[in-house]
N, C-alpha and C. Protein backbone atom coordinates (compact mmCIF):
# COMPACT_ATOMS: atom_id res chain seq x y z
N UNK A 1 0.84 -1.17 0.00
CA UNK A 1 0.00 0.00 0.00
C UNK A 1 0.88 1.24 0.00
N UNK A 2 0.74 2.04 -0.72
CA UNK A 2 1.57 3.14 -0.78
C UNK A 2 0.96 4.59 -0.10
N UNK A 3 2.19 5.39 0.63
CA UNK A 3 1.58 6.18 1.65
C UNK A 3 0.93 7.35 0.53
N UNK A 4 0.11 8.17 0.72
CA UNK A 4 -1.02 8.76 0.18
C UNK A 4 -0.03 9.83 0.00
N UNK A 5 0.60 10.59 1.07
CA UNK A 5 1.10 12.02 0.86
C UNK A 5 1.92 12.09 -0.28
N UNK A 6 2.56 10.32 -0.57
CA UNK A 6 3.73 10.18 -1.80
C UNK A 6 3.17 10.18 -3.07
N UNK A 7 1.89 9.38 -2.87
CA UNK A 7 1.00 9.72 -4.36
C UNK A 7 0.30 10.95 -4.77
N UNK A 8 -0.05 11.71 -3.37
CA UNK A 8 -0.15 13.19 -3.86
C UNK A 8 0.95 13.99 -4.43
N UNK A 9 2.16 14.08 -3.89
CA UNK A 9 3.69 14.65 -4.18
C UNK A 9 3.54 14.17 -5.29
N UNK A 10 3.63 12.79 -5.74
CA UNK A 10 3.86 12.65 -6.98
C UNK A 10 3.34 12.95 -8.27
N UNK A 11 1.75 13.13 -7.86
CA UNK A 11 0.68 13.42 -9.04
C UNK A 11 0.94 15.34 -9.08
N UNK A 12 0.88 15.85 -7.93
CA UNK A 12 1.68 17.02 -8.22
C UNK A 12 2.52 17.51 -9.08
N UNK A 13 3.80 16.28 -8.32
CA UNK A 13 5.28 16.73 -9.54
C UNK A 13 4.78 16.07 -11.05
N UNK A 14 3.52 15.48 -11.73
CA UNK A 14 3.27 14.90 -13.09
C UNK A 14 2.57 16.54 -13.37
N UNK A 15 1.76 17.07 -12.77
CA UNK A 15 0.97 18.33 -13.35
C UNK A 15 1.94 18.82 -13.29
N UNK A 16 3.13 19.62 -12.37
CA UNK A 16 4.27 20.05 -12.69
C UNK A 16 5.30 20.35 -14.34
N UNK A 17 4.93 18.93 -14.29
CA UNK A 17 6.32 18.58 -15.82
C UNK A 17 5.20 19.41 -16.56
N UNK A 18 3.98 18.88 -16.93
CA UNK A 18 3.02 18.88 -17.64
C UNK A 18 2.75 20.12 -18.17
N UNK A 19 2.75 20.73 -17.03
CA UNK A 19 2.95 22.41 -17.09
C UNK A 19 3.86 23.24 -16.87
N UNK A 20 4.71 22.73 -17.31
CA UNK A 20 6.03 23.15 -16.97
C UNK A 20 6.60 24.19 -16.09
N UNK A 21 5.92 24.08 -15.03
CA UNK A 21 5.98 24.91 -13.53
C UNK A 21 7.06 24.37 -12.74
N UNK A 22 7.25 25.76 -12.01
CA UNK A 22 8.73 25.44 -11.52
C UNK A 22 8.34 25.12 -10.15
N UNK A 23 8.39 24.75 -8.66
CA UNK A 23 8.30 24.72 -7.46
C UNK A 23 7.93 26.38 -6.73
N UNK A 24 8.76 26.96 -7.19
CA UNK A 24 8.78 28.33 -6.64
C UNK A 24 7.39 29.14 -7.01
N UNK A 25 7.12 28.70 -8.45
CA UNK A 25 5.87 29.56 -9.02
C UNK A 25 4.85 28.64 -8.43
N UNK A 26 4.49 27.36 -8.07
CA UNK A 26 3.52 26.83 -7.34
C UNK A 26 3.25 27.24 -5.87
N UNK A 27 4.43 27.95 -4.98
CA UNK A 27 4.93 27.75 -3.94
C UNK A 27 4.26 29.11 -4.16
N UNK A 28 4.38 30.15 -4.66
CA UNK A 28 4.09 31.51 -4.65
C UNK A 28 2.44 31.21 -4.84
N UNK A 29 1.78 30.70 -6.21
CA UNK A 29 0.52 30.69 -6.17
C UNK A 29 -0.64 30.17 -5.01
N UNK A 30 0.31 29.29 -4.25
CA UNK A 30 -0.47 28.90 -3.19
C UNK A 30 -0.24 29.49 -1.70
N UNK A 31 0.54 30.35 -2.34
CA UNK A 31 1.35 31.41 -0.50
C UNK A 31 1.89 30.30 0.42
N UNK A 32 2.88 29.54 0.06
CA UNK A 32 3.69 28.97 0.86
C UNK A 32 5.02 29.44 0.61
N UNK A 33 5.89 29.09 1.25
CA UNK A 33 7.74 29.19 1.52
C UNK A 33 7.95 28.33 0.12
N UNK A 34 9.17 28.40 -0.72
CA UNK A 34 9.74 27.03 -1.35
C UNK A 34 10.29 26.25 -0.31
N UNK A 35 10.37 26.46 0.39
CA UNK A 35 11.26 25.28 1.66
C UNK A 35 9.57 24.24 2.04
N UNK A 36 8.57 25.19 2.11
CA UNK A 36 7.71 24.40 2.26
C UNK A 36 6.88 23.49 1.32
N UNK A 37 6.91 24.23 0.50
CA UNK A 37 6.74 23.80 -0.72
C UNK A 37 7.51 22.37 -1.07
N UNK A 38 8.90 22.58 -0.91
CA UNK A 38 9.95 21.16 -1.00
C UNK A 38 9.43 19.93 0.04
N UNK A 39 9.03 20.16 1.26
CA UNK A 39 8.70 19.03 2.42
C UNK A 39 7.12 18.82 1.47
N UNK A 40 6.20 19.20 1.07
CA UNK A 40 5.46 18.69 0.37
C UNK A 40 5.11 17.76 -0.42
N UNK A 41 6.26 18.02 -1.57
CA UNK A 41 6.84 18.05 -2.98
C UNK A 41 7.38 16.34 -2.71
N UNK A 42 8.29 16.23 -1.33
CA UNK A 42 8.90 15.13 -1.15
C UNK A 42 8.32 14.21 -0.11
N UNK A 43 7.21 14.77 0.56
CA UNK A 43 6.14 13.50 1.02
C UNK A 43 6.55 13.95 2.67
N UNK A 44 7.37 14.50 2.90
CA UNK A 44 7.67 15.11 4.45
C UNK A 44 6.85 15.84 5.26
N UNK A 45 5.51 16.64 4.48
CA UNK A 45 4.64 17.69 5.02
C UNK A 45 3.57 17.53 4.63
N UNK A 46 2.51 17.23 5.21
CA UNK A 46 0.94 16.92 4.99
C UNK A 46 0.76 18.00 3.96
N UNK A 47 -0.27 17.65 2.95
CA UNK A 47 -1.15 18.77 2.69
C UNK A 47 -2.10 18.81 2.69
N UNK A 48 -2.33 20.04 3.48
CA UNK A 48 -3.82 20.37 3.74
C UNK A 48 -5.06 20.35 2.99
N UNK A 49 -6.62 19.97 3.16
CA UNK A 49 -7.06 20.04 1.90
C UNK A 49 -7.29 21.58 1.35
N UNK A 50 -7.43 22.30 2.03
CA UNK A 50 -7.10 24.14 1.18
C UNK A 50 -5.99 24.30 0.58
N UNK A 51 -4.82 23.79 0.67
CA UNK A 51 -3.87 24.12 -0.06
C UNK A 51 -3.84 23.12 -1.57
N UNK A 52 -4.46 21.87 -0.83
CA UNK A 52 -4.60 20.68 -1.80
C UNK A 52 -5.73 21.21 -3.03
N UNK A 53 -6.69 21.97 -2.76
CA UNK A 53 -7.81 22.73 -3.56
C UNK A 53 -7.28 23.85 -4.19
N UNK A 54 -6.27 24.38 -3.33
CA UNK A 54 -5.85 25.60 -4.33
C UNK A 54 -4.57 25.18 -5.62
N UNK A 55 -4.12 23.73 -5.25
CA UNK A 55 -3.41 23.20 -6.36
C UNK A 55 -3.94 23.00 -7.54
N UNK A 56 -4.97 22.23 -6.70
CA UNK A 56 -5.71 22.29 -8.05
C UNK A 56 -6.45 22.69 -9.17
N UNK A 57 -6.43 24.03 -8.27
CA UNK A 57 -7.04 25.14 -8.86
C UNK A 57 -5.89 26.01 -9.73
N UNK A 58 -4.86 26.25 -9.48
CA UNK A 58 -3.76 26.45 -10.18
C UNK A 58 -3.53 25.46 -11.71
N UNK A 59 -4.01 24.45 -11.36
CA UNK A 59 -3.60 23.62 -12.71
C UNK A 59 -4.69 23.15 -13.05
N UNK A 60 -5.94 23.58 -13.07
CA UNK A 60 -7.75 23.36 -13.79
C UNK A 60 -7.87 22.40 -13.98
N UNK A 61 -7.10 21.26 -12.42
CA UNK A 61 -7.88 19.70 -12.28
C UNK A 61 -8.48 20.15 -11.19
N UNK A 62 -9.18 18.54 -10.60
CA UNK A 62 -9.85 18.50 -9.74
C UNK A 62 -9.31 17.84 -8.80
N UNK A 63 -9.53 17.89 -7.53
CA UNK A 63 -8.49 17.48 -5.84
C UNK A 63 -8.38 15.78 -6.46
N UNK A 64 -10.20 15.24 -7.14
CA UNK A 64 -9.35 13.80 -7.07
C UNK A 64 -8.24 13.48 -8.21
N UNK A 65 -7.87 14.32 -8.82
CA UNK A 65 -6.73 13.88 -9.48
C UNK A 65 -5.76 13.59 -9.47
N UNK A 66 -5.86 14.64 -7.66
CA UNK A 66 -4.33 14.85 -7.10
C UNK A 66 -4.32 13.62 -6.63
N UNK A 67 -5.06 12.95 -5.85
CA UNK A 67 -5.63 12.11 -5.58
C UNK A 67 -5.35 10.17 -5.35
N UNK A 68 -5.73 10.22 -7.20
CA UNK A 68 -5.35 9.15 -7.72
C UNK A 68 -3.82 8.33 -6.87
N UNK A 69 -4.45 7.06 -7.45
CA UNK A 69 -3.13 6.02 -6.97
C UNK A 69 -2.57 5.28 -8.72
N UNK A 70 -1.78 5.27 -8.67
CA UNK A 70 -1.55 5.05 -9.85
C UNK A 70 -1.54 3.41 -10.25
N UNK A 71 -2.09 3.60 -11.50
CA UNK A 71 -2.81 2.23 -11.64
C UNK A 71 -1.79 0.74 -11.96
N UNK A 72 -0.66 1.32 -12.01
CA UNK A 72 0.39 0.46 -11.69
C UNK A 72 1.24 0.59 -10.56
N UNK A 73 1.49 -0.60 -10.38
CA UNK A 73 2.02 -0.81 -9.03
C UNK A 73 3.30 -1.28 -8.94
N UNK A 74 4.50 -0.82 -8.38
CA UNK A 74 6.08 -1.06 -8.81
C UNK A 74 6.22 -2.28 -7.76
N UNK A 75 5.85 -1.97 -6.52
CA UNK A 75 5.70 -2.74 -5.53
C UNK A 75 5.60 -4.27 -5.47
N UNK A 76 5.84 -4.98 -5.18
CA UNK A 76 5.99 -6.72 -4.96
C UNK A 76 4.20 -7.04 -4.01
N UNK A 77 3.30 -7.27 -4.20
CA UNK A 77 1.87 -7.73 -3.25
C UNK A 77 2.15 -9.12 -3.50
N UNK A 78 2.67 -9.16 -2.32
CA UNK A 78 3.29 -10.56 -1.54
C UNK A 78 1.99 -11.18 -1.67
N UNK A 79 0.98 -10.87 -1.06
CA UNK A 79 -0.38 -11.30 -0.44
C UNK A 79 -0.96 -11.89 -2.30
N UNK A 80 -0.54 -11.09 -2.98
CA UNK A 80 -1.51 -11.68 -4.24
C UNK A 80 -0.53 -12.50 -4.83
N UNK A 81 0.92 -12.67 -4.99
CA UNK A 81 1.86 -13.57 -5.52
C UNK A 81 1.29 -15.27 -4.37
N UNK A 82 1.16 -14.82 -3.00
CA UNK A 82 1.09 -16.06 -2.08
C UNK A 82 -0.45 -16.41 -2.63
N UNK A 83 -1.53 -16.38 -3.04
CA UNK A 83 -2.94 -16.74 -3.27
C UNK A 83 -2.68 -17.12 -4.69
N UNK A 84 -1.90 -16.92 -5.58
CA UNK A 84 -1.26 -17.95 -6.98
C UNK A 84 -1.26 -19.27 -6.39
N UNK A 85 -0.67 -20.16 -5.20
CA UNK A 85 -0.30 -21.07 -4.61
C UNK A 85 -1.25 -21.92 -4.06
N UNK A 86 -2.28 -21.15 -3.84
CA UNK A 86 -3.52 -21.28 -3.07
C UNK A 86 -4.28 -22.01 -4.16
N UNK A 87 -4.86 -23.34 -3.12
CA UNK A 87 -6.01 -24.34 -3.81
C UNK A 87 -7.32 -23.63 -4.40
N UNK A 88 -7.94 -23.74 -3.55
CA UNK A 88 -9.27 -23.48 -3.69
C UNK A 88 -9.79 -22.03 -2.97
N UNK A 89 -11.29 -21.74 -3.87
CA UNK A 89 -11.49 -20.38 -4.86
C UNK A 89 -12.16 -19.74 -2.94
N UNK A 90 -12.43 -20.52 -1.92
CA UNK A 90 -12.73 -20.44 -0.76
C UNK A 90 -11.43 -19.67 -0.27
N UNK A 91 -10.55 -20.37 -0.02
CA UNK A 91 -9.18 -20.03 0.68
C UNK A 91 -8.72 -18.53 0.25
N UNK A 92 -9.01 -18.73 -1.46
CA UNK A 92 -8.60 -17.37 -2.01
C UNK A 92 -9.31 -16.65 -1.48
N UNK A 93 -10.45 -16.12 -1.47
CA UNK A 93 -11.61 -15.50 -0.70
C UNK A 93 -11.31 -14.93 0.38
N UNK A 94 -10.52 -16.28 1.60
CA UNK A 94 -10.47 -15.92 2.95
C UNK A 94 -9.07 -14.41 2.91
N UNK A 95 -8.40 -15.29 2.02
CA UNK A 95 -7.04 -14.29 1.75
C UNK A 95 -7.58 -12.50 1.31
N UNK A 96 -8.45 -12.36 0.45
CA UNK A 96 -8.66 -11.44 -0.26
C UNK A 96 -9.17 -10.79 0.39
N UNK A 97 -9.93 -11.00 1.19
CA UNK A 97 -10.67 -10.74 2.70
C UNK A 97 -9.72 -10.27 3.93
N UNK A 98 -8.50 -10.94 4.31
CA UNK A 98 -7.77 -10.62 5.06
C UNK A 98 -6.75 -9.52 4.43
N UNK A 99 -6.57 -9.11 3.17
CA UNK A 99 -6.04 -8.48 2.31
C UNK A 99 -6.58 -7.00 2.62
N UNK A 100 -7.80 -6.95 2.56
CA UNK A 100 -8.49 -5.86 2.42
C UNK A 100 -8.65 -5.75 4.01
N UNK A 101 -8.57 -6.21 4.85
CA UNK A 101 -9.04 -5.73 6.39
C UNK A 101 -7.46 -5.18 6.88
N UNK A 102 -6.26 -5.71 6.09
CA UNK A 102 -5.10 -5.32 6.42
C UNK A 102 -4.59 -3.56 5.52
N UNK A 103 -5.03 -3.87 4.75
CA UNK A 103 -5.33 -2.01 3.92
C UNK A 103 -6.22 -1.58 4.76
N UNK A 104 -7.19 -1.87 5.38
CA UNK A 104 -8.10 -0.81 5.94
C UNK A 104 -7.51 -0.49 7.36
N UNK A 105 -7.09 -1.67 8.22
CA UNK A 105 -6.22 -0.87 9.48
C UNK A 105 -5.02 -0.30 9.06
N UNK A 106 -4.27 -0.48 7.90
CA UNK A 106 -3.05 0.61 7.22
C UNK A 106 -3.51 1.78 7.55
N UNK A 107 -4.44 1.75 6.47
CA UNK A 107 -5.13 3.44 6.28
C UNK A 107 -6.18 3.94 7.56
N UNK A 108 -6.44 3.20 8.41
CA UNK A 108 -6.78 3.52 8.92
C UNK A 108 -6.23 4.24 10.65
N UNK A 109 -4.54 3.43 10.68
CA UNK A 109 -3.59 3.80 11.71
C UNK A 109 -3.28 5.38 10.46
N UNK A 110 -2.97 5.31 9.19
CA UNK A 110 -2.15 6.72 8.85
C UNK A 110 -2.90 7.79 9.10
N UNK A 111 -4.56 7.61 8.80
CA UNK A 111 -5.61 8.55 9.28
C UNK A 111 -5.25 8.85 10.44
N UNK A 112 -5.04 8.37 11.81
CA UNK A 112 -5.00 8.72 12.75
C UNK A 112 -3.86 9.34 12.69
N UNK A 113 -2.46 8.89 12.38
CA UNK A 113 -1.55 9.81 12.50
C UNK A 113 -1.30 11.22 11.99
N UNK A 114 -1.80 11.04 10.64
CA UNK A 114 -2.37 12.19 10.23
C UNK A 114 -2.99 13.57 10.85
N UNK A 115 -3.98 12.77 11.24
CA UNK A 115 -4.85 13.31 12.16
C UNK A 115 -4.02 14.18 13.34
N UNK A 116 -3.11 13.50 13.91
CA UNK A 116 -2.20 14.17 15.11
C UNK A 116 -1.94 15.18 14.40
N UNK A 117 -0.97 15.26 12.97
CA UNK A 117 -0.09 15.59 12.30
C UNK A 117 -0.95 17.18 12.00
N UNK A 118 -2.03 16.79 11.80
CA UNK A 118 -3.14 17.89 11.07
C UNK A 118 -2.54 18.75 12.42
N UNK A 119 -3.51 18.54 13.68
CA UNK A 119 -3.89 19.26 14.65
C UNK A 119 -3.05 20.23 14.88
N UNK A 120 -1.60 19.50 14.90
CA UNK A 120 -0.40 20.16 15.25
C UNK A 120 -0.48 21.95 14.64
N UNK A 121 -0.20 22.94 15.64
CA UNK A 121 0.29 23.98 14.81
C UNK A 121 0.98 24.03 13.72
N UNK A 122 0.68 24.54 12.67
CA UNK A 122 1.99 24.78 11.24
C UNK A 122 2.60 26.02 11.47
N UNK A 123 3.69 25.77 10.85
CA UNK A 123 4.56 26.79 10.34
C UNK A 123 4.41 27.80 9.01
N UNK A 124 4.27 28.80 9.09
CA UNK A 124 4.07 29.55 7.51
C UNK A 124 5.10 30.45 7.40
């Protein structure tokens, strides 16, 4: 499962190339620091969803674009290579099942940390 803030950074830095925007001119349109802008950029600094809305408003997508997980996956899913091995269409089931309850307490411990992460005073 890949952490969310890295697939936002990253779908960022693709509208980036795309538009051939520099860090600094994003960093200005959305009234942040480039220093802050960089902890963003590289998955180090939450973004907020107002700043996440005003990205996207800078580049005339929409937040879920930023969003997206990309539909390939570089990553090794152990869990779906080990259910190749697997007999019967039951067992697979139980797996696919334990698959998905193990993504949902993932995402559901980063929510919470997040969550701390949000509360915290920022820096501007």
């Amino acid at each position: 499962m890949q952490d969310i803030d890295i697939v936002v950074a990253n779908n960022i830095i693709e509208q980036m190339k795309k538009n051939n925007t520099k860090q600094i001119d994003l960093a200005n349109a959305i009234h942040v620091s480039k220093q802050i802008m960089s902890k963003m950029l590289n998955g180090t600094r939450l973004i907020s969803i107002a700043e996440l809305h005003k990205i996207a408003d800078f580049f005339h997508i929409t937040m879920d674009d930023l969003l997206k997980t990309p539909t390939e996956s570089t990553e090794i899913d152990v869990m779906r290579a080990f259910m190749g091995k697997v007999g019967s269409e039951e067992a697979r089931e139980a797996l696919r099942t334990a698959d998905k309850l193990a993504d949902m307490i993932i995402f559901h411990a980063n929510v919470r940390e997040n969550a701390k992460v949000m509360s915290e005073k920022w820096e501007m």
